[in-house]
Protein backbone atom coordinates (compact mmCIF):
# COMPACT_ATOMS: atom_id res chain seq x y z
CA UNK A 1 132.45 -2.78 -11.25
CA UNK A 2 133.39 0.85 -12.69
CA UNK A 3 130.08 0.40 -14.84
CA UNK A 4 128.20 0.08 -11.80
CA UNK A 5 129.56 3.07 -10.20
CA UNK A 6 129.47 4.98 -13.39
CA UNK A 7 125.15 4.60 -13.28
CA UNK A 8 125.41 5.15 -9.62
CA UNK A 9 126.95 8.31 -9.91
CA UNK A 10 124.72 9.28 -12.80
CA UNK A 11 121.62 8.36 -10.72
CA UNK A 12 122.78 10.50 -7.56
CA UNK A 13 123.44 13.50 -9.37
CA UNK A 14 121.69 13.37 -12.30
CA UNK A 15 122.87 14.31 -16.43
CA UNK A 16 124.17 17.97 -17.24
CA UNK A 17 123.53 17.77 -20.86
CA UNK A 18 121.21 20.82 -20.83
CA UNK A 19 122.98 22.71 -18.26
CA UNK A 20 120.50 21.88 -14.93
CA UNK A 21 120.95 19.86 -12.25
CA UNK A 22 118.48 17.03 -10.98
CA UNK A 23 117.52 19.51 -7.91
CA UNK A 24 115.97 22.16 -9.41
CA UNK A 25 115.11 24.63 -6.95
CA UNK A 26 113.59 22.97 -4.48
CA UNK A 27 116.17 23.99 -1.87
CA UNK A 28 116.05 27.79 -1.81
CA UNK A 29 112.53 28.02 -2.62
CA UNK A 30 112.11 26.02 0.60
CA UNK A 31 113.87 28.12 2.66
CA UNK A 32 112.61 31.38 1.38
CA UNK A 33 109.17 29.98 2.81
CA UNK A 34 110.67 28.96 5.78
CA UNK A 35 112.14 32.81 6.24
CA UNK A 36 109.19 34.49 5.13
CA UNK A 37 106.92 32.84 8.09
CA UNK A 38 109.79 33.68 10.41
CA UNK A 39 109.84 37.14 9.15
CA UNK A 40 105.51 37.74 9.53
CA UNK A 41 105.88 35.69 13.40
CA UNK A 42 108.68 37.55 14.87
CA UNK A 43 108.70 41.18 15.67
CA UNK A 44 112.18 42.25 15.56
CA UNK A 45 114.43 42.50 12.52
CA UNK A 46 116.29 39.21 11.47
CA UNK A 47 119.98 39.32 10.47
CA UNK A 48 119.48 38.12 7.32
CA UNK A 49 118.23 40.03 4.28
CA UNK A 50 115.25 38.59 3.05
CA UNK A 51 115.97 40.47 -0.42
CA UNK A 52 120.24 41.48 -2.12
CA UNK A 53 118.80 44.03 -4.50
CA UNK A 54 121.19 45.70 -7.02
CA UNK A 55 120.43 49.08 -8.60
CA UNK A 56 121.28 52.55 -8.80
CA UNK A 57 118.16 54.13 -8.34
CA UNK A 58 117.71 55.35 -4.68
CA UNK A 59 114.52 55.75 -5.18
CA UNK A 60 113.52 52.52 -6.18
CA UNK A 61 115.77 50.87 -3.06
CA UNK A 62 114.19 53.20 -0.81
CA UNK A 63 110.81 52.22 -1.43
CA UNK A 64 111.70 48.70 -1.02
CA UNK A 65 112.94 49.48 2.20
CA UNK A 66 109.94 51.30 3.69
CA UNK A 67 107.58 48.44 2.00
CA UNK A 68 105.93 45.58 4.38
CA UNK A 69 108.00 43.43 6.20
CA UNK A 70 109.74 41.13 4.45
CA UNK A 71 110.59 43.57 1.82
CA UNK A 72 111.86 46.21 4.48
CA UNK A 73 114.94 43.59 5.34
CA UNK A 74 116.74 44.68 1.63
CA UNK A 75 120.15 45.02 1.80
CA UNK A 76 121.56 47.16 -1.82
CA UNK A 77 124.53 46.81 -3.24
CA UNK A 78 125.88 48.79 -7.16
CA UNK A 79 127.34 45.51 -8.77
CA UNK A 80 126.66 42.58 -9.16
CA UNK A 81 130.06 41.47 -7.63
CA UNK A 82 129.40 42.86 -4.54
CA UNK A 83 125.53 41.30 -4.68
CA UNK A 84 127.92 37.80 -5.34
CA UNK A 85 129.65 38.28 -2.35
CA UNK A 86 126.64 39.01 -0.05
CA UNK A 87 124.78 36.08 -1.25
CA UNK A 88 128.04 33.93 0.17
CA UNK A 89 126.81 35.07 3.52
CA UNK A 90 123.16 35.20 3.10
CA UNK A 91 122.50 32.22 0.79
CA UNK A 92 118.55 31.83 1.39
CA UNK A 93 118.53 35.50 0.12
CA UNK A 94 116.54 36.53 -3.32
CA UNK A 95 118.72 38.28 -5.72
CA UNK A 96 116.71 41.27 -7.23
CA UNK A 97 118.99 42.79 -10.25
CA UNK A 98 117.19 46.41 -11.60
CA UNK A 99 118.44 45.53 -15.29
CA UNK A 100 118.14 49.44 -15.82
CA UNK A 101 121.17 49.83 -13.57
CA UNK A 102 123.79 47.22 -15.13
CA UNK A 103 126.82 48.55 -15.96
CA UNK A 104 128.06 45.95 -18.58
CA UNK A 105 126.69 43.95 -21.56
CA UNK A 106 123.12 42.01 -21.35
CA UNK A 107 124.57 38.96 -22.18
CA UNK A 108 127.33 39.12 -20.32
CA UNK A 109 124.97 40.11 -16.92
CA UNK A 110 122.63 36.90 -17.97
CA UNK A 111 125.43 34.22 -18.38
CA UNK A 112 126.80 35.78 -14.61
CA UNK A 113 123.03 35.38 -13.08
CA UNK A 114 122.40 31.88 -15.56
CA UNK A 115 125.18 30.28 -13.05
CA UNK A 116 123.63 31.47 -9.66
CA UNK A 117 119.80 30.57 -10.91
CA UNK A 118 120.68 26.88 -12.62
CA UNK A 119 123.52 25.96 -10.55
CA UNK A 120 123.98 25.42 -6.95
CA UNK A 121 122.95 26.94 -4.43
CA UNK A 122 120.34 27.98 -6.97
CA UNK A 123 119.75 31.37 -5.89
CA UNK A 124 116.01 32.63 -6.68
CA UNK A 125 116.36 35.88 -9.03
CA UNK A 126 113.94 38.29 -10.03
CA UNK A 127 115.19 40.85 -12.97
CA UNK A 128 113.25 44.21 -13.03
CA UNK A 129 112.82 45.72 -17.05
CA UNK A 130 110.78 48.17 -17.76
CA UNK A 131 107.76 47.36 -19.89
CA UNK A 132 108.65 48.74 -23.20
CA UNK A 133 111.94 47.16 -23.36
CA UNK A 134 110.59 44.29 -25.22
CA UNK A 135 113.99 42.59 -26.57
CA UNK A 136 115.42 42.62 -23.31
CA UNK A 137 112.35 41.20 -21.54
CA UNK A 138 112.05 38.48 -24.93
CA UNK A 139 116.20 37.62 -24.12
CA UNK A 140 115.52 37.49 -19.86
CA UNK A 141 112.45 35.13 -20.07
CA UNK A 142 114.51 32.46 -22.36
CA UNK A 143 117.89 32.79 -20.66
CA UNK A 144 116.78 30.67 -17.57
CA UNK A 145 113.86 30.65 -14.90
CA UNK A 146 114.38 34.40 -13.47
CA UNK A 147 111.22 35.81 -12.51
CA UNK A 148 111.22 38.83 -14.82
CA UNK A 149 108.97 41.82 -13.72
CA UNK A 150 107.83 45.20 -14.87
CA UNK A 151 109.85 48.41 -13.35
CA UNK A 152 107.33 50.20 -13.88
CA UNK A 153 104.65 48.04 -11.22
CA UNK A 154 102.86 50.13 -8.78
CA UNK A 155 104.57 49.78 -5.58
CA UNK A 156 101.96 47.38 -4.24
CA UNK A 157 102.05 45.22 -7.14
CA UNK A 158 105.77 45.55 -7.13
CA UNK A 159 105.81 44.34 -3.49
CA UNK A 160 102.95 41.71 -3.77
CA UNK A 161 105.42 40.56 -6.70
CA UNK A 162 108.68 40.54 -4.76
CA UNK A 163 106.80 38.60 -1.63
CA UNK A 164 105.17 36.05 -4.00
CA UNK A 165 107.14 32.27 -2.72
CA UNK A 166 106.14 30.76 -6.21
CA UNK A 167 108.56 28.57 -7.38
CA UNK A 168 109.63 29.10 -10.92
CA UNK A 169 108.11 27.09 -14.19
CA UNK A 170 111.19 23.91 -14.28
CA UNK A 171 110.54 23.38 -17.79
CA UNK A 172 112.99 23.42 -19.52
CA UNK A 173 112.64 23.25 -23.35
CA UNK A 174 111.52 26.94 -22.94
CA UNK A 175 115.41 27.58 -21.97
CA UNK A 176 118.43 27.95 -23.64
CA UNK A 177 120.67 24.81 -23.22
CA UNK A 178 124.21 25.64 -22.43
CA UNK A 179 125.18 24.30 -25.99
CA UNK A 180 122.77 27.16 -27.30
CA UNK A 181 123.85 29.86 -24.67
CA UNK A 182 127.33 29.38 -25.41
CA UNK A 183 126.41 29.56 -29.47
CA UNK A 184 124.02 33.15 -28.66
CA UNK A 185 127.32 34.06 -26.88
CA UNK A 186 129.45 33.56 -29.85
CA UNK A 187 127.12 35.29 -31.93
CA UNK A 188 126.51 38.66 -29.83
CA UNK A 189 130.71 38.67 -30.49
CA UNK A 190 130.41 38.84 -34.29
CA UNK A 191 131.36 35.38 -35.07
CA UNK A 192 130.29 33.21 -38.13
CA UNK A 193 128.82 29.96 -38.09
CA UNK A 194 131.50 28.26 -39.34
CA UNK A 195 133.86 30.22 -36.87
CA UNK A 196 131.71 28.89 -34.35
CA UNK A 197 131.43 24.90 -35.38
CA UNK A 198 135.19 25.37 -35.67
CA UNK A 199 135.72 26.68 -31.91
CA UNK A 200 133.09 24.02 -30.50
CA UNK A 201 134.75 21.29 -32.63
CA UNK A 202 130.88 20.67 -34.12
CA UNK A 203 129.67 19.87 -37.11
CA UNK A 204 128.55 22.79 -39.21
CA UNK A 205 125.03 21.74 -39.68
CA UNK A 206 124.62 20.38 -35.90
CA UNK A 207 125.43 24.62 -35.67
CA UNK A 208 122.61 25.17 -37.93
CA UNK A 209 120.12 23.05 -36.17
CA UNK A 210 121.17 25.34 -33.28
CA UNK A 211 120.69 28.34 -34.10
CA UNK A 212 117.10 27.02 -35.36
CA UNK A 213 116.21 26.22 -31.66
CA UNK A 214 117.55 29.43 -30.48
CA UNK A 215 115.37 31.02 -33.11
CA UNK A 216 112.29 28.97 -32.22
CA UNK A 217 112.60 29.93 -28.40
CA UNK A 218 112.81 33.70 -29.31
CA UNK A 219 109.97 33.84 -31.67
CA UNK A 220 112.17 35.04 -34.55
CA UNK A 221 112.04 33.76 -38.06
CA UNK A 222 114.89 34.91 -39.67
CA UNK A 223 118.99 34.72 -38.70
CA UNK A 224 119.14 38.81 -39.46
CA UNK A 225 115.98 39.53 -36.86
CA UNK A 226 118.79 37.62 -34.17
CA UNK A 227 121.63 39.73 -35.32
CA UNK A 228 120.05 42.26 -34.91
CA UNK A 229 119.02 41.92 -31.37
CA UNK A 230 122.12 41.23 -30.34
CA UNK A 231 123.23 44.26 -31.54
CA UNK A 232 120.49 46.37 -29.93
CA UNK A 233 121.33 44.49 -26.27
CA UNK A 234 124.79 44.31 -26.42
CA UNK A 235 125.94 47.92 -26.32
CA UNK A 236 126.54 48.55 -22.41
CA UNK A 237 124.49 51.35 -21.10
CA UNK A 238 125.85 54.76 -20.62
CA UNK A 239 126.38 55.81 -17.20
């Protein structure tokens, strides 16, 4: 009888091993169609935000906000905390996050948006880096299925880009796991292997295989080209 309900419950909501759940994002991507069609239909301007966009740059939310409707319903917010809280309210919302703006670590902004984008209510994000920030845009497009985008876009590419209902590329082998996530995590710290097999109560050589995958998925070769990385994106910007 419990084995029974054991596979039932495994069947309804589906194995966690890599850090997704069965539903995808079916859900939101769903209702961000249904919004945009009410958005183009009706005339006057609905009361919720078809985009939470977090920056500093004025300039860049004010040209959202005079783009086509639906871009022109963009609410702004400075943190991502406060983005957080909006998206309680608004939950069909896209979260846009200018990654020139943060105010805190790389990793430490990707493991906050990682739990929004693979977890329920799995928000749609799209992460703006400028074009010749390669190791940031390398880390984004492995960390999860954001929609990563050049800053630098001409403003009608830029909006075409932000409109776009797309839903994103579910594959994921071309993600970090949560096991490998939480290993890049321990790294960007300073920690050792060893350190880290101890903490995760793994075997030092399941560690090893790891940090291989982690490697393959970047494109790197070598354990020093990762260190170093992580040392270029985990200084916090200056502001």
């Amino acid at each position: 009888m419990r084995m029974t309900v054991r596979r039932y419950r495994r069947r309804r909501q589906g194995s966690d091993s890599l850090g997704f759940s069965q539903s995808h994002s079916s859900a939101p991507f769903f209702d961000r169609l249904v919004y945009l069609s009410q958005s183009i239909n009706q005339t006057r301007r609905p009361d919720t935000p078809f985009i939470v966009l977090v920056t500093h740059d004025h300039f860049l939310y004010a040209g959202i906000q005079r783009g086509p409707a639906p871009l022109r319903h963009c609410c702004g917010y400075d943190t991502l905390e406060s983005a957080f809280s909006a998206l309680e309210t608004w939950p069909s919302a896209r979260l846009v996050v200018d990654i020139e703006s943060r105010t805190m670590p790389l990793i430490q902004m990707l493991d906050m948006l990682r739990r929004i984008i693979l977890y329920p209510p799995f928000t749609a994000v799209s992460l703006l880096v400028r074009a010749d920030d390669y190791d940031t845009r390398l880390l984004c497009k492995t960390s999860g299925p954001f929609d990563v985008l050049e800053r630098q876009l001409p403003a009608l590419a830029l909006q075409q880009a932000l409109t776009a209902t797309s839903a994103p590329v579910n594959n994921r082998s071309i993600y970090f796991s949560r096991e490998e996530w939480t290993i890049l995590q321990y790294l960007s710290q300073g920690e050792s292997l060893r350190n880290i097999a101890l903490f995760r109560q793994r075997p030092y050589s399941r560690i090893v295989y790891r940090l291989g995958r982690i490697l393959s998925k970047l494109g790197l070769h070598h354990r020093q080209e990762l260190l170093h990385l992580l040392h270029r994106i985990s200084l916090s910007p200056i502001r």
